[in-house]
C-alpha atoms as a PDB file:
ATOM      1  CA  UNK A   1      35.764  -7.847   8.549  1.00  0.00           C
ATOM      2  CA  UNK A   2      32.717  -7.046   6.679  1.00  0.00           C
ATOM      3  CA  UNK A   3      30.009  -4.415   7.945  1.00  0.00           C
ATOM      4  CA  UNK A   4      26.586  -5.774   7.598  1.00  0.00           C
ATOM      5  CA  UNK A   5      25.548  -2.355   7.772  1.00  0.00           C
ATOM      6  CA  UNK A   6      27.955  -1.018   5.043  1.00  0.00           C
ATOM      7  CA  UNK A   7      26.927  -4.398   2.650  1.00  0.00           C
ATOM      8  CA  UNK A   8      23.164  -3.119   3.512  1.00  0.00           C
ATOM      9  CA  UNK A   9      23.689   0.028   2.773  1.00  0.00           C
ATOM     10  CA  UNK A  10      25.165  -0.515  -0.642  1.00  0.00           C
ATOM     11  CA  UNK A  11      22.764  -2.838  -1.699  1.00  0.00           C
ATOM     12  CA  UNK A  12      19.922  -0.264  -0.654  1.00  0.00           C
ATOM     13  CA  UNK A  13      21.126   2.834  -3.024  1.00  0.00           C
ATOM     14  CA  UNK A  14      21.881   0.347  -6.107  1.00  0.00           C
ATOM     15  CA  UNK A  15      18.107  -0.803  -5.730  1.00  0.00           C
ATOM     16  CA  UNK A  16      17.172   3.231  -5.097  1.00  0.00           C
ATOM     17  CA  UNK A  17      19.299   3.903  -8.232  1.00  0.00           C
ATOM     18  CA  UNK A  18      16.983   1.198  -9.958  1.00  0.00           C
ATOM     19  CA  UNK A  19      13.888   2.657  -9.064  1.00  0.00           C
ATOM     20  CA  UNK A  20      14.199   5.824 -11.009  1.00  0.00           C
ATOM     21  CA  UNK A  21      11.922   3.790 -14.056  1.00  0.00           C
ATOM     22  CA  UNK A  22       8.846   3.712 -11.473  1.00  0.00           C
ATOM     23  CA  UNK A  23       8.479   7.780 -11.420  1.00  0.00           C
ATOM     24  CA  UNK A  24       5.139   7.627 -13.877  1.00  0.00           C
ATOM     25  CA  UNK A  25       3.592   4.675 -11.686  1.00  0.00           C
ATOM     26  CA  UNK A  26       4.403   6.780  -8.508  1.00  0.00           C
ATOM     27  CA  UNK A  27       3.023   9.464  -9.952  1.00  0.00           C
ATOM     28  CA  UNK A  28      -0.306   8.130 -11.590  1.00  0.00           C
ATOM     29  CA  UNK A  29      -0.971   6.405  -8.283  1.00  0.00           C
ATOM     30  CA  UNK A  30      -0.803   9.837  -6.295  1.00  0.00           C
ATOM     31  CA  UNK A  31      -3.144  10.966  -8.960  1.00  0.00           C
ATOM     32  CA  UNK A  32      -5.396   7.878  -8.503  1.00  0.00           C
ATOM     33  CA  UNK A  33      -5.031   8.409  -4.669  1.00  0.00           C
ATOM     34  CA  UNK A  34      -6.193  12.464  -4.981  1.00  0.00           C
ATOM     35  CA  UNK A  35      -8.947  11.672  -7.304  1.00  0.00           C
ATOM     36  CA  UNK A  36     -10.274   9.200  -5.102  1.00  0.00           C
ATOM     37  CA  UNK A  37     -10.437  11.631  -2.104  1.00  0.00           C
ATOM     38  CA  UNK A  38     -11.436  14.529  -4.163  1.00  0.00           C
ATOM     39  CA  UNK A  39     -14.697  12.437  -4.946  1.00  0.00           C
ATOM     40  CA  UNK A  40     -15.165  11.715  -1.322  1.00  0.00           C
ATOM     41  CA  UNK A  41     -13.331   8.216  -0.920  1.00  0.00           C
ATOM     42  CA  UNK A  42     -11.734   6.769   1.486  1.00  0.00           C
ATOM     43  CA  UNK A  43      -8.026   5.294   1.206  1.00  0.00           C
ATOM     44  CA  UNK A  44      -7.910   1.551   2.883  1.00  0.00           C
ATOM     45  CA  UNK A  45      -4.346  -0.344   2.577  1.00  0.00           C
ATOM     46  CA  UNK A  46      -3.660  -3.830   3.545  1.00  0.00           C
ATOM     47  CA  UNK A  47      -1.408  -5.806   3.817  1.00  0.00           C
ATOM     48  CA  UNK A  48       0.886  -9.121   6.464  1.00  0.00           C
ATOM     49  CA  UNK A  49       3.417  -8.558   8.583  1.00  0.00           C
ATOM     50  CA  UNK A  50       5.975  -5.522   7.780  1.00  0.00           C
ATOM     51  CA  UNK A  51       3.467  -4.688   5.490  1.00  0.00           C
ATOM     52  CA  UNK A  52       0.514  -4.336   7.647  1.00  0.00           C
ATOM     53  CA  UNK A  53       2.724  -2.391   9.848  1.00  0.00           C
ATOM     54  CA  UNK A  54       4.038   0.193   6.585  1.00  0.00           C
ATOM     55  CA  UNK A  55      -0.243   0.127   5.992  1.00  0.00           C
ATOM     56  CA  UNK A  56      -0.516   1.374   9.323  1.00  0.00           C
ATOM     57  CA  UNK A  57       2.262   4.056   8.951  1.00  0.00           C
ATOM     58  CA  UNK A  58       0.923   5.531   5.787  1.00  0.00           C
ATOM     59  CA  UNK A  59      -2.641   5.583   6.935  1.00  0.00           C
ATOM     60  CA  UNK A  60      -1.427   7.577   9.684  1.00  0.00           C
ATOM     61  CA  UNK A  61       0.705   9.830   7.866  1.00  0.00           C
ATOM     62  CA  UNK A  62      -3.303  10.635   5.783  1.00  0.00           C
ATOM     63  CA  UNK A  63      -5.111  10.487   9.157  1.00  0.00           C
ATOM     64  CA  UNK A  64      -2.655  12.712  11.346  1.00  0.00           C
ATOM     65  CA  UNK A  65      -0.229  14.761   9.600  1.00  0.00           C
ATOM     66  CA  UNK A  66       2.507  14.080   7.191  1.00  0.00           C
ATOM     67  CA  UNK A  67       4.385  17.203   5.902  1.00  0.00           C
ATOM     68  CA  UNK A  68       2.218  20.260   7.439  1.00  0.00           C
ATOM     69  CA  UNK A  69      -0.957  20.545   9.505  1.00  0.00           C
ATOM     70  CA  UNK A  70      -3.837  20.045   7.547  1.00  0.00           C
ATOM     71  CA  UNK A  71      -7.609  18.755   7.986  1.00  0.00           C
ATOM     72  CA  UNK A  72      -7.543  14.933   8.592  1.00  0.00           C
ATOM     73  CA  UNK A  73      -8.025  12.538   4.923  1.00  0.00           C
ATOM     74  CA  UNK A  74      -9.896   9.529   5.059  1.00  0.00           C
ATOM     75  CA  UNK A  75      -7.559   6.505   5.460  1.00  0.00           C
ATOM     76  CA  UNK A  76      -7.344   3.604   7.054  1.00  0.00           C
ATOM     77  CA  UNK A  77      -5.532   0.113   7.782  1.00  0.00           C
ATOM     78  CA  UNK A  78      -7.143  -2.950   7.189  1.00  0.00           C
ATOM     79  CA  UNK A  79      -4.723  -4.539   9.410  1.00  0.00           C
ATOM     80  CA  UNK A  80      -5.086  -2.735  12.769  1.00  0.00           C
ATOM     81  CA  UNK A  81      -8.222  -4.291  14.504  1.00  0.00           C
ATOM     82  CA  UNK A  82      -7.481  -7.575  15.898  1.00  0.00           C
ATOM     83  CA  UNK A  83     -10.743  -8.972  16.627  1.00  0.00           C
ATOM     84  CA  UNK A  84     -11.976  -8.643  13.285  1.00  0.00           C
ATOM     85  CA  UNK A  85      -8.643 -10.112  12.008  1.00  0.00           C
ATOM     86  CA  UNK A  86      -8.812 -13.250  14.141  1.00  0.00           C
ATOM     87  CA  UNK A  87     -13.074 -13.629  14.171  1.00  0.00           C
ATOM     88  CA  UNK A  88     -12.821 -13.749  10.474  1.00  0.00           C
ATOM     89  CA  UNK A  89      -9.592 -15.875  10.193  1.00  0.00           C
ATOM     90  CA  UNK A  90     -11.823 -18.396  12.503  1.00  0.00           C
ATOM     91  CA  UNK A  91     -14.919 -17.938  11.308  1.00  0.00           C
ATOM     92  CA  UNK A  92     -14.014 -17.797   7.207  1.00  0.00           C
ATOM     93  CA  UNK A  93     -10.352 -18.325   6.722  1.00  0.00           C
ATOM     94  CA  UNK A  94      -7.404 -15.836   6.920  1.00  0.00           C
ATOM     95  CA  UNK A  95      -7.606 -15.559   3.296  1.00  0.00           C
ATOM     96  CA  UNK A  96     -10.665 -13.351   3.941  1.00  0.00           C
ATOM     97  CA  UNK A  97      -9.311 -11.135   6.990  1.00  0.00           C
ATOM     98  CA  UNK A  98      -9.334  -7.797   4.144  1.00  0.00           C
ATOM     99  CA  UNK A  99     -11.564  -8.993   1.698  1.00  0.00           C
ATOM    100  CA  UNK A 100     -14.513  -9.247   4.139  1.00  0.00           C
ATOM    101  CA  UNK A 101     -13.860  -6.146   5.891  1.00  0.00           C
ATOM    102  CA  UNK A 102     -13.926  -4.817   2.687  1.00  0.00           C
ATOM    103  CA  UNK A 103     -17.239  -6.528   1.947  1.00  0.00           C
ATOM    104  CA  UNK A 104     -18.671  -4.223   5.114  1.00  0.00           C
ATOM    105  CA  UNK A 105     -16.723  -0.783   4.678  1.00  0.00           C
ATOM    106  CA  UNK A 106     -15.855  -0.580   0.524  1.00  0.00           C
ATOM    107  CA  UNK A 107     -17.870   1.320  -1.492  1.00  0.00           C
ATOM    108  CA  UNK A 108     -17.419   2.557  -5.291  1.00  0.00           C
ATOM    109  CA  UNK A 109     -14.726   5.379  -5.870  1.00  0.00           C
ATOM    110  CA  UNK A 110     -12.874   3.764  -2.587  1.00  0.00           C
ATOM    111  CA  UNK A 111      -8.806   2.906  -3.255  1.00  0.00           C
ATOM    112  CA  UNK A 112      -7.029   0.027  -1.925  1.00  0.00           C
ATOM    113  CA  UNK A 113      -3.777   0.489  -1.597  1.00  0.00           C
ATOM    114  CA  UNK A 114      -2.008  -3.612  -1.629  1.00  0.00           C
ATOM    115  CA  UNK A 115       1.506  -4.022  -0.076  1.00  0.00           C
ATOM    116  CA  UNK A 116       3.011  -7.599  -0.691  1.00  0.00           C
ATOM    117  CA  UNK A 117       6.830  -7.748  -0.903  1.00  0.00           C
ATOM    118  CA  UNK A 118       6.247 -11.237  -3.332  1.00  0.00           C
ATOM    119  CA  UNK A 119       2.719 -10.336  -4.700  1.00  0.00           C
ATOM    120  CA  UNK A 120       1.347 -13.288  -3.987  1.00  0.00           C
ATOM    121  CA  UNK A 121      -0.338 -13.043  -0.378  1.00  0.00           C
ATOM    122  CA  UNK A 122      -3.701 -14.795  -0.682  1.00  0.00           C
ATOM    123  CA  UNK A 123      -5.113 -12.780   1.069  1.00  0.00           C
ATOM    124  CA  UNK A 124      -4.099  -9.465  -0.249  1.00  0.00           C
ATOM    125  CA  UNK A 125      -5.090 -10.934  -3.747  1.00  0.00           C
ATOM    126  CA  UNK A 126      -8.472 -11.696  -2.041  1.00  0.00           C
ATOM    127  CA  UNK A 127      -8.697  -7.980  -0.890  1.00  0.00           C
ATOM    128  CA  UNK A 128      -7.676  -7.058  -4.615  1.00  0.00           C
ATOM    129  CA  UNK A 129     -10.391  -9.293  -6.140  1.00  0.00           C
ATOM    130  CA  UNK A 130     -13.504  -7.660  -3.507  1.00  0.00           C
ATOM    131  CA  UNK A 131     -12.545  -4.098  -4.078  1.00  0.00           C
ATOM    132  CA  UNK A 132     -12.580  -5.142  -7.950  1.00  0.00           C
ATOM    133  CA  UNK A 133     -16.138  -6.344  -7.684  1.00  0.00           C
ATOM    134  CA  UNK A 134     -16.936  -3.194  -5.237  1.00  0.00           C
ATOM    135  CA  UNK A 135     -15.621  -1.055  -7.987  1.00  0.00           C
ATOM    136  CA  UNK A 136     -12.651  -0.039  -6.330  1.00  0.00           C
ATOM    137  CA  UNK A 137      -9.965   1.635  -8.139  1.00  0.00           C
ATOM    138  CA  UNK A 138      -6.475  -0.397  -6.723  1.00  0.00           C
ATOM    139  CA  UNK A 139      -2.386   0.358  -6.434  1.00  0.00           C
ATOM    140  CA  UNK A 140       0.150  -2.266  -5.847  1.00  0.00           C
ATOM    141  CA  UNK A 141       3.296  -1.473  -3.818  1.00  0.00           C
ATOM    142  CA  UNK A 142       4.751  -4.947  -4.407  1.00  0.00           C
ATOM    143  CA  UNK A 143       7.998  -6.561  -4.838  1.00  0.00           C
ATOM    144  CA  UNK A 144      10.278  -8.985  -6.736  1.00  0.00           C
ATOM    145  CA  UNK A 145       8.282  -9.446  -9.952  1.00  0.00           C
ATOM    146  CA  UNK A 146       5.122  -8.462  -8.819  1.00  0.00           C
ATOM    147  CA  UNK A 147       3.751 -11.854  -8.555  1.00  0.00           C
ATOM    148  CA  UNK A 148      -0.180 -12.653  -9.250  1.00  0.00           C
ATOM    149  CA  UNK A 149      -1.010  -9.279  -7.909  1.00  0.00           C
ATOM    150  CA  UNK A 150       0.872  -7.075 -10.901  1.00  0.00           C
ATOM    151  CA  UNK A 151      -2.069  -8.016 -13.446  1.00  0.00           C
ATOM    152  CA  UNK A 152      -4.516  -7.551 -10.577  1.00  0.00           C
ATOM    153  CA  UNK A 153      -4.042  -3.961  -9.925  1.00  0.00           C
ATOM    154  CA  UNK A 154      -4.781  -0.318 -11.881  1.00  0.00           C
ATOM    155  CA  UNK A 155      -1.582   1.012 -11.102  1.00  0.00           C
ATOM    156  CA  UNK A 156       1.239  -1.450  -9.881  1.00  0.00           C
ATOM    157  CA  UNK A 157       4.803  -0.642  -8.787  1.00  0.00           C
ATOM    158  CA  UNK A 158       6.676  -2.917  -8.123  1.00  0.00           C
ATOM    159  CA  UNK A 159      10.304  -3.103  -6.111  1.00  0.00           C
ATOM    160  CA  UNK A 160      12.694  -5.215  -8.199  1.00  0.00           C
ATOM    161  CA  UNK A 161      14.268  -6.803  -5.422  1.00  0.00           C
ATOM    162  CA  UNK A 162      14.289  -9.699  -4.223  1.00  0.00           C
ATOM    163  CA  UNK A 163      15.007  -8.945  -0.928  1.00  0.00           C
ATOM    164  CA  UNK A 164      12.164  -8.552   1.639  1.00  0.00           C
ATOM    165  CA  UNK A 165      14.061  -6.022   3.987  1.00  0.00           C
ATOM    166  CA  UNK A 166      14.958  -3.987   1.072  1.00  0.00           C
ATOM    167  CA  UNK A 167      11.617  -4.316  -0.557  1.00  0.00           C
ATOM    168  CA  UNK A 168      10.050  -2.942   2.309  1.00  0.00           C
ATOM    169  CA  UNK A 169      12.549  -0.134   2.836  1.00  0.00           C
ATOM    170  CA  UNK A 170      11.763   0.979  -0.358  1.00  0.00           C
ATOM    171  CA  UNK A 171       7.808   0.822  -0.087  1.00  0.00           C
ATOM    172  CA  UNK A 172       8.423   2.938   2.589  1.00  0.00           C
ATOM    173  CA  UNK A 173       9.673   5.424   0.530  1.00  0.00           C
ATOM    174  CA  UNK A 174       7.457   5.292  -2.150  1.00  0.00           C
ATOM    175  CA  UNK A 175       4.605   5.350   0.173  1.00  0.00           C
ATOM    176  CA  UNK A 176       5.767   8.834   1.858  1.00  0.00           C
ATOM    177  CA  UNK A 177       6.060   9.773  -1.725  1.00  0.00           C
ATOM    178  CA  UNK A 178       2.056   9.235  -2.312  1.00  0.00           C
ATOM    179  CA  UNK A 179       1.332  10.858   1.018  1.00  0.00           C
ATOM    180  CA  UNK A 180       3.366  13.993  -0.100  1.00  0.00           C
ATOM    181  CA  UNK A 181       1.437  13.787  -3.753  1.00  0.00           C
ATOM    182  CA  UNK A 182      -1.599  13.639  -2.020  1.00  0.00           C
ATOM    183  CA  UNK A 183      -0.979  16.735  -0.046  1.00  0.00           C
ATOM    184  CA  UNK A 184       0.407  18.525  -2.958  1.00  0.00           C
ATOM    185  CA  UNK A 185      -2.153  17.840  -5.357  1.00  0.00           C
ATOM    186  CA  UNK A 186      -4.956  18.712  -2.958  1.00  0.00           C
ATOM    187  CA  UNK A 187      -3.378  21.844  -2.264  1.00  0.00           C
ATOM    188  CA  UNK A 188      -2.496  21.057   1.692  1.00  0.00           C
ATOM    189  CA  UNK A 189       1.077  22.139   1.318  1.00  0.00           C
END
């Protein structure tokens, strides 16, 4: 009998081993994420489903604490308020749930952090395009071959799986990666 948990496992550190080519994207996006906060910015992420739920996650890790205690860093989920989400999926369309909250609280020098495990989420690419014309710097987490969002984005890294689960997994990582950059190179830690 085969463990799905040993077959998961597996295919998990082969993708980690893959990864090691995305260090300088990593690291240019903590970079991009510092300088933006430095200057007084705020961090907003977005992104549908598992992904609005990792945008939560690292929002929180900026908001509460992620490696020591520290003053609180503007971030923020574009996913977590529920009547703007479903008044502007009515109102609009659900292609504009980020891009017109962005419309209301994106300003110049602002980052958007983009998750999208295909890079291809309307929506997300919507979000993309407004903080573009806000003047927005953007990262990409993204996944398979970065989809429509890859050209879209200042700095994208992209997970070359094609496996949601394992996608997300490693966004995950990468994410608590920028959060400890972020701490690090504004001398929190």
């Amino acid at each position: 009998m085969n463990s799905l948990f040993l077959h998961n496992l597996a295919e998990q550190i082969a993708l980690l081993q893959s990864l090691q080519p995305l260090d300088g994207a990593v690291a240019q996006a903590g970079a991009l994420a510092t300088q933006s906060l430095r200057a007084g910015g705020k961090l907003m992420f977005c992104g549908n489903g598992g992904s609005a739920a990792d945008s939560q996650h690292l929002a929180a890790e900026l908001t509460g604490r992620f490696i020591k205690d520290r003053k609180p860093l503007a971030a923020l989920a574009l996913s977590t308020d529920s009547s703007a989400l479903t008044c502007i999926g009515n109102d609009y369309s659900f292609d504009e749930v980020f891009a017109r909250q962005l419309q209301g609280l994106g300003r110049a020098g602002d980052l958007l952090i983009a998750i999208s495990t295909s890079g291809n989420s309307r929506n997300v690419i919507r979000a993309v395009e407004e903080a573009r014309a806000l003047g927005m710097s953007v990262i990409g987490l993204l996944g398979r071959d970065g989809g429509a969002l890859r050209d879209l984005c200042d700095v994208a890294i992209v997970v070359p799986s094609q496996v949601t689960a394992r996608i997300q997994e490693s966004h995950i990582l990468i994410g608590h990666t920028l959060c400890g950059l972020i701490e690090q190179q504004l001398g929190l830690v």
